[in-house]
C-alpha atoms as a PDB file:
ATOM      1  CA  UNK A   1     -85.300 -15.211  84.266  1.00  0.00           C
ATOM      2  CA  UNK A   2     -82.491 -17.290  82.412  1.00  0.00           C
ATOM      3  CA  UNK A   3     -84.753 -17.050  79.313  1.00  0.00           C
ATOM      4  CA  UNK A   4     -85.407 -13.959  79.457  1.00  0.00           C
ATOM      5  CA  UNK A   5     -81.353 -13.484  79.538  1.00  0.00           C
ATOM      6  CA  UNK A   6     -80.972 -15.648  76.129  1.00  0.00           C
ATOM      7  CA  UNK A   7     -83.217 -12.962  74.784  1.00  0.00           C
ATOM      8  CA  UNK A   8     -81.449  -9.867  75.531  1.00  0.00           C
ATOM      9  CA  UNK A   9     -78.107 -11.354  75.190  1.00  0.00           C
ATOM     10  CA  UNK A  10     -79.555 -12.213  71.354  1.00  0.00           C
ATOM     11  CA  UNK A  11     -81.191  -8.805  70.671  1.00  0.00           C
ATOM     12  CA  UNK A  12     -77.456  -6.971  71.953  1.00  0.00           C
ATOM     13  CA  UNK A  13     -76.220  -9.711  69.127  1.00  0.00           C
ATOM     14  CA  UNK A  14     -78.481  -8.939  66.886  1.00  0.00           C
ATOM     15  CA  UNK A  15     -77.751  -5.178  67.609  1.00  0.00           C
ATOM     16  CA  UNK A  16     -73.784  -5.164  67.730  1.00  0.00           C
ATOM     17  CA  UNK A  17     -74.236  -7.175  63.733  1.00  0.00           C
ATOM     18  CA  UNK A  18     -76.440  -4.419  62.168  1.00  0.00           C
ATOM     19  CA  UNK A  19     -74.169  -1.469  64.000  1.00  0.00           C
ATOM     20  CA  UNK A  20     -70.780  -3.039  62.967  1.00  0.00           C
ATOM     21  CA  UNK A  21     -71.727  -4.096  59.888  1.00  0.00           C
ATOM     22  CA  UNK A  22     -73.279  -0.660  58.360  1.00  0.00           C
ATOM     23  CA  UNK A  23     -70.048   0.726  57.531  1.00  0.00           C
ATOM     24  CA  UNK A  24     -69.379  -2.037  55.298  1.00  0.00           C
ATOM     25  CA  UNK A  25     -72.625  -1.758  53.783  1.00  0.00           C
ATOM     26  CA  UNK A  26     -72.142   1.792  53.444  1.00  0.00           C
ATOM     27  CA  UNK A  27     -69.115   1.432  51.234  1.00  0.00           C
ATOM     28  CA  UNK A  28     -71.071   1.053  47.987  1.00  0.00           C
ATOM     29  CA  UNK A  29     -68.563  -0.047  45.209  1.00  0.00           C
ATOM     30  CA  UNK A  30     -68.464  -2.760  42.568  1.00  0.00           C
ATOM     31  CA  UNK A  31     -66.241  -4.345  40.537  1.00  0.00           C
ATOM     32  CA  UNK A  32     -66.024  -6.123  36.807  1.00  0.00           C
ATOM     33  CA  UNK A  33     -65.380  -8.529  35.399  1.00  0.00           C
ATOM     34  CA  UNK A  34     -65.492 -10.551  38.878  1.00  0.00           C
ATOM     35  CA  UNK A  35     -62.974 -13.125  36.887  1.00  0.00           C
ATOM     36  CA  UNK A  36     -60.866 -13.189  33.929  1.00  0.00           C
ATOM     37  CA  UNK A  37     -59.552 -15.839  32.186  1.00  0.00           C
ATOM     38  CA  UNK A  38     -56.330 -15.566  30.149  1.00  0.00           C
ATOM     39  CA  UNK A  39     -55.374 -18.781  27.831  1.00  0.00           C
ATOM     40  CA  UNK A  40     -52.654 -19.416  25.919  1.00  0.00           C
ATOM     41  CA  UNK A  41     -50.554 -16.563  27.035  1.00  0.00           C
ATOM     42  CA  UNK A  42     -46.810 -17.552  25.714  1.00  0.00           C
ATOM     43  CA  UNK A  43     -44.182 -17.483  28.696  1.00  0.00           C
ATOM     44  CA  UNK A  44     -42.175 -14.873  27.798  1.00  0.00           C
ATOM     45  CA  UNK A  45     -45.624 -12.546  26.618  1.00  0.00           C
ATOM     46  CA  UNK A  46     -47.814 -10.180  28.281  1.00  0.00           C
ATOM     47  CA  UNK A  47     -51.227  -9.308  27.539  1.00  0.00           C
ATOM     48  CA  UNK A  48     -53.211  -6.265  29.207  1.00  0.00           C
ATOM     49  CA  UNK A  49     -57.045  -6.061  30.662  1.00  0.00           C
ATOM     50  CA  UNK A  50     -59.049  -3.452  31.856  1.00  0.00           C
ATOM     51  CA  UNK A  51     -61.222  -4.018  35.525  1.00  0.00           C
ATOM     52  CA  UNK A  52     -63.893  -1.344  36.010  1.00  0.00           C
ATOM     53  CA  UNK A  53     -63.953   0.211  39.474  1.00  0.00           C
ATOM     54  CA  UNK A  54     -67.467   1.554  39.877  1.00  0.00           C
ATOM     55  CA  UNK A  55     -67.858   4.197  43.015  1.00  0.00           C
ATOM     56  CA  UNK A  56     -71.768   3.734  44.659  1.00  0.00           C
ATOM     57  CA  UNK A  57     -70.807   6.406  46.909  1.00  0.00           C
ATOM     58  CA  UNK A  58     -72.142  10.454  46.953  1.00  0.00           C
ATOM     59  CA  UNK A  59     -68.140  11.180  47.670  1.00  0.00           C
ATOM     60  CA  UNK A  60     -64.726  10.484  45.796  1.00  0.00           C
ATOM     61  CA  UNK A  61     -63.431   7.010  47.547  1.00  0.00           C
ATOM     62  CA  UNK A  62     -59.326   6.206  46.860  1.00  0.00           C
ATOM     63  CA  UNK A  63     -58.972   2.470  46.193  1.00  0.00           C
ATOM     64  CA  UNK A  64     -56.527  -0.154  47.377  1.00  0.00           C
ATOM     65  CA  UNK A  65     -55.148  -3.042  45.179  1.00  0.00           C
ATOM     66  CA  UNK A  66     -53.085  -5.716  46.156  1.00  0.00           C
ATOM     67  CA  UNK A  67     -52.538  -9.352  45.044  1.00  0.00           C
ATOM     68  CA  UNK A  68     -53.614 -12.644  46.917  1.00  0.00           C
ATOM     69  CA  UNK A  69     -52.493 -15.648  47.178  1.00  0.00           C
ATOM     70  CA  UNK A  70     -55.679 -17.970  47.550  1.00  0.00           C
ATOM     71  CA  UNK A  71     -55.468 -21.084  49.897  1.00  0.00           C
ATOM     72  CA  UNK A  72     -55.034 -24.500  48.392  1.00  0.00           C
ATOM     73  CA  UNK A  73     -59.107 -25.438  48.887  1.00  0.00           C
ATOM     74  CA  UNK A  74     -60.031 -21.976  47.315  1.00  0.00           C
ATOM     75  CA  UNK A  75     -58.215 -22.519  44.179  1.00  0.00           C
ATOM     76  CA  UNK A  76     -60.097 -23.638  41.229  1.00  0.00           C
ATOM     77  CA  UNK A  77     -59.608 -27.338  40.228  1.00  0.00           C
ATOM     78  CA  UNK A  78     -56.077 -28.149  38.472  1.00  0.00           C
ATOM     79  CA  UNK A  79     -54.627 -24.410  39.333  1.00  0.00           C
ATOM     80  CA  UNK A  80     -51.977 -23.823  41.172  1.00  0.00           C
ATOM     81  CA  UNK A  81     -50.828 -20.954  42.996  1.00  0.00           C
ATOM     82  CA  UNK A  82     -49.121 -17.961  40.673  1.00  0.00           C
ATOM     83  CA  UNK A  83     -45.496 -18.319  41.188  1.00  0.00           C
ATOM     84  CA  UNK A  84     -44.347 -14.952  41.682  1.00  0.00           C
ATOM     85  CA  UNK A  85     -47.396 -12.352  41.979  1.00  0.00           C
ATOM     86  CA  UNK A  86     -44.769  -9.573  40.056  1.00  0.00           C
ATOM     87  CA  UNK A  87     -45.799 -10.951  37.183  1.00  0.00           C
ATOM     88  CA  UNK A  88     -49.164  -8.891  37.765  1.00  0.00           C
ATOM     89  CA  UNK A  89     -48.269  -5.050  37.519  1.00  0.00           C
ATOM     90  CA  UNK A  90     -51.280  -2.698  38.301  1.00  0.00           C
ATOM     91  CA  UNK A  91     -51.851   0.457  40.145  1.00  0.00           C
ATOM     92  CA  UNK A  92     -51.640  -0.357  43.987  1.00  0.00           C
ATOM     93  CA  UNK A  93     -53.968   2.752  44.705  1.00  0.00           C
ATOM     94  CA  UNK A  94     -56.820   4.208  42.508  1.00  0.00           C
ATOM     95  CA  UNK A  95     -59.042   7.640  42.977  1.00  0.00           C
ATOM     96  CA  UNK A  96     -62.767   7.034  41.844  1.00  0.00           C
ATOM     97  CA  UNK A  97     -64.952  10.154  41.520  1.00  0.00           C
ATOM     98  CA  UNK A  98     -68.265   9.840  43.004  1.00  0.00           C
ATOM     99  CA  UNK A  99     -71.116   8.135  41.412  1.00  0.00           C
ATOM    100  CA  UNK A 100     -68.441   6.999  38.959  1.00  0.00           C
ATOM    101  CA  UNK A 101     -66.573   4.384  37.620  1.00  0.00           C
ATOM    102  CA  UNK A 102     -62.758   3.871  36.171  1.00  0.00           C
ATOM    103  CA  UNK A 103     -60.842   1.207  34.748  1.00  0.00           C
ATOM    104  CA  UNK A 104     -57.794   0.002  36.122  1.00  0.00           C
ATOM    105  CA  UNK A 105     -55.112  -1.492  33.626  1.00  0.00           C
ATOM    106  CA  UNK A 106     -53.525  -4.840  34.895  1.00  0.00           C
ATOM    107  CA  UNK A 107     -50.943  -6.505  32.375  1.00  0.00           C
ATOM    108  CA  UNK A 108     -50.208 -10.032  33.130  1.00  0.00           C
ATOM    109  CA  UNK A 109     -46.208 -11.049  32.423  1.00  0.00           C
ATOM    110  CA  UNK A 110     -45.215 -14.572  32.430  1.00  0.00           C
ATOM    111  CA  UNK A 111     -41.080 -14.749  31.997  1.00  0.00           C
ATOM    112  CA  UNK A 112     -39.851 -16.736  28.943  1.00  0.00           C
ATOM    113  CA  UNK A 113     -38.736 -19.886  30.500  1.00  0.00           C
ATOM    114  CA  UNK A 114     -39.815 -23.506  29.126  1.00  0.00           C
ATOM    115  CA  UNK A 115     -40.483 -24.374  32.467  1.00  0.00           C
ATOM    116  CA  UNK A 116     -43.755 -21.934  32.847  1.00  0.00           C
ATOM    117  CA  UNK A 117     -45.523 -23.448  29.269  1.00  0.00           C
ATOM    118  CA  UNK A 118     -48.194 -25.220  29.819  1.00  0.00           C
ATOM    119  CA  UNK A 119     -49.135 -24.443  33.304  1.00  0.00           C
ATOM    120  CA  UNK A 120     -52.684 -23.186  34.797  1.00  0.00           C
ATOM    121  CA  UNK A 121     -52.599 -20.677  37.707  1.00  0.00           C
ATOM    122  CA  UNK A 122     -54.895 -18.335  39.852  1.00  0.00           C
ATOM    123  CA  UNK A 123     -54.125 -15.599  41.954  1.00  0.00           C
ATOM    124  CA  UNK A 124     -56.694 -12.864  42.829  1.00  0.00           C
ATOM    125  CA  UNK A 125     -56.477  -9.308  43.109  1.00  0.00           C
ATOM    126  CA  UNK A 126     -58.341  -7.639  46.303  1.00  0.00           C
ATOM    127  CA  UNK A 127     -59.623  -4.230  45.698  1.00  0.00           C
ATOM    128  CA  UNK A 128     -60.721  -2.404  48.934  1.00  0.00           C
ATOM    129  CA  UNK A 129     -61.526   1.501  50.034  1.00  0.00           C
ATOM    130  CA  UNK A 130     -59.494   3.299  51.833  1.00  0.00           C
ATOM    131  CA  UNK A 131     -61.136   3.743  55.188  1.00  0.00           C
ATOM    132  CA  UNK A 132     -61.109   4.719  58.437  1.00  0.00           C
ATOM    133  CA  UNK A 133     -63.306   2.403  59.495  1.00  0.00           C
ATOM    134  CA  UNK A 134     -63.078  -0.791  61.059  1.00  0.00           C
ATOM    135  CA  UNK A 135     -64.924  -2.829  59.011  1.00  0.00           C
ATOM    136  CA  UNK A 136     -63.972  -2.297  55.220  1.00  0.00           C
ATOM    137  CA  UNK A 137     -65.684  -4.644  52.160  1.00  0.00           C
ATOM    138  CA  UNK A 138     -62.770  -6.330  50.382  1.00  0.00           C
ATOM    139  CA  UNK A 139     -63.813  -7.575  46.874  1.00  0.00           C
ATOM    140  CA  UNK A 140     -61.678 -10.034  44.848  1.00  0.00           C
ATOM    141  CA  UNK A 141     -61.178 -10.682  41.043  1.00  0.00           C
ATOM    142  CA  UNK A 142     -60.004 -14.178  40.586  1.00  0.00           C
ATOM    143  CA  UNK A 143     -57.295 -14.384  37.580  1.00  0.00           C
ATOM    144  CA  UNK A 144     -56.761 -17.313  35.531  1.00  0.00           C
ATOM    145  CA  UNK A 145     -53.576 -17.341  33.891  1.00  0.00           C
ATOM    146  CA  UNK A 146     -52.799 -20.571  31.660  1.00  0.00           C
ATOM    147  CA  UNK A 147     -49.973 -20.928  29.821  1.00  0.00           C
ATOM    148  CA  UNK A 148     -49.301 -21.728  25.872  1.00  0.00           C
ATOM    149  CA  UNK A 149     -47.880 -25.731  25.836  1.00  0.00           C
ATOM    150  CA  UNK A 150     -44.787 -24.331  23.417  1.00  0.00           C
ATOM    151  CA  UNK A 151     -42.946 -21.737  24.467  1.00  0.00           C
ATOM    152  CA  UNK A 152     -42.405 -20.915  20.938  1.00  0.00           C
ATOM    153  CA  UNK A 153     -45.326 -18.138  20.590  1.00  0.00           C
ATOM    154  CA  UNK A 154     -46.393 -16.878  17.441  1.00  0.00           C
ATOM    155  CA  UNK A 155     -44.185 -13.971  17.458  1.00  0.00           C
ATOM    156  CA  UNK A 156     -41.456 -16.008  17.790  1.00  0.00           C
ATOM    157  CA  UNK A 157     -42.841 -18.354  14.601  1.00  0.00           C
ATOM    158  CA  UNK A 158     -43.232 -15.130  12.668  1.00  0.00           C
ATOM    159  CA  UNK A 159     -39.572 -13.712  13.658  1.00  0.00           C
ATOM    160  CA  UNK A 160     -37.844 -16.864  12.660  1.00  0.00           C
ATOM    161  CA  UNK A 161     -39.966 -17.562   9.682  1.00  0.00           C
ATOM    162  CA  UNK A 162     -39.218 -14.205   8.716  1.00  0.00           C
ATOM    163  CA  UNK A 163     -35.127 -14.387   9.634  1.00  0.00           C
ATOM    164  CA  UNK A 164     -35.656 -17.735   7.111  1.00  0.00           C
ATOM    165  CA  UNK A 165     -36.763 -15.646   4.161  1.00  0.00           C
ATOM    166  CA  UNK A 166     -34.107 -13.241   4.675  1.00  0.00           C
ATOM    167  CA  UNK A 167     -31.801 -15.318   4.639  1.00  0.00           C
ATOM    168  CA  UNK A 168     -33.174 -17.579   1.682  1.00  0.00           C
ATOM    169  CA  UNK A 169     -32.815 -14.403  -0.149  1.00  0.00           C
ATOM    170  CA  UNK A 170     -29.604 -13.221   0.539  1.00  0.00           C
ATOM    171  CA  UNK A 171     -28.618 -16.602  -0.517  1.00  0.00           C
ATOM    172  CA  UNK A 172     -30.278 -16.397  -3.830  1.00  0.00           C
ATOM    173  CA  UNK A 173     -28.821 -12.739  -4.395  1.00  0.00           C
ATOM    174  CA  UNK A 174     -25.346 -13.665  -4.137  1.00  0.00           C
ATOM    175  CA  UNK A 175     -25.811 -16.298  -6.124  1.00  0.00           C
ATOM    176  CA  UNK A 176     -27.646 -15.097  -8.984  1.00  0.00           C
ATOM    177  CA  UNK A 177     -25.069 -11.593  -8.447  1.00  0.00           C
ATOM    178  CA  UNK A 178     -22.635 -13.915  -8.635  1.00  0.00           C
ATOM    179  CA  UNK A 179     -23.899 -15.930 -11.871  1.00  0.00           C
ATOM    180  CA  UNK A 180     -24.457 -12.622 -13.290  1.00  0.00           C
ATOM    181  CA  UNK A 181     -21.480 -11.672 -13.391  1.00  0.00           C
ATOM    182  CA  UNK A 182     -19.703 -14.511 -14.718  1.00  0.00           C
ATOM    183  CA  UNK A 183     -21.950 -14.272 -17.671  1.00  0.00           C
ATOM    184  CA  UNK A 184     -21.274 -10.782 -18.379  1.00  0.00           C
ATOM    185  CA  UNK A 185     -17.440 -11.371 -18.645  1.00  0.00           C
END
């Protein structure tokens, strides 16, 4: 009698698993890419991606994003934590249209301070349906932000290279203006 109580006590286990879990298997979506890697990114730059939302459902589904601070053991070897997750702006709530897909613009930010060059991050952005439900799939995009070693980026080269030449130039007009002059009198 006590084995046949393992039994049904496994079966109503077995049961509650596949009942609770169908709504979460019901909520067909996808998303890609499933990470993204951005190197090099200058503090005091931004760059831009796009995610693709894709909706598995028959019915339009609105989409929740938020960011997420991983634990210590789930972050990737040599990241740390993202500082300050406002450096990640994206839509915090997306409409999908059934059997359909969107992408969702994320711009990554990193303020231009010396002391955020050369550093290597993660944070990870959860994406989940709006639901009624008790059980709703989360899915996560893992984001690797690393940081340029100078904080001098290109643009910044470019700007005073080109501030250089302008003022290289100005020298050499007043001068020759100047020598031209004298030789006219």
């Amino acid at each position: 009698m006590v084995q046949h109580g393992k039994y049904v006590s496994g079966i109503i286990a077995v049961f509650l698993v596949l009942v609770l879990t169908s709504s979460v298997l019901a909520q067909g979506f996808s998303i890609s890419p499933a990470e993204v890697e951005i190197s090099d990114l200058a503090p005091g730059q931004e760059t831009e991606l796009d995610l693709i939302i894709r909706n598995k459902e028959g019915n339009r589904q609105t989409f929740i994003l938020a960011t997420y601070n991983p634990q210590d053991s789930q972050l990737r070897q040599g990241r740390a934590e993202l500082p300050d997750d406002s450096w990640i702006s994206f839509p915090h709530q997306v409409e999908v249209e059934a059997n359909s897909s969107i992408p969702v613009k994320i711009e990554v930010a990193i303020p231009s301070k010396a002391k955020w060059a050369d550093k290597d991050w993660e944070i990870w952005l959860g994406i989940t349906p709006e639901s009624s439900d008790f059980l709703a799939a989360r899915l996560y995009v893992r984001l690797l932000v690393s940081t340029a070693e100078d904080i001098f980026s290109s643009y910044q080269i470019g700007r005073a290279i080109g501030i250089g030449f302008a003022l290289v130039f100005a020298v050499l007009g007043i001068y020759f203006f100047r020598h031209r002059k004298k030789s006219t009198k």
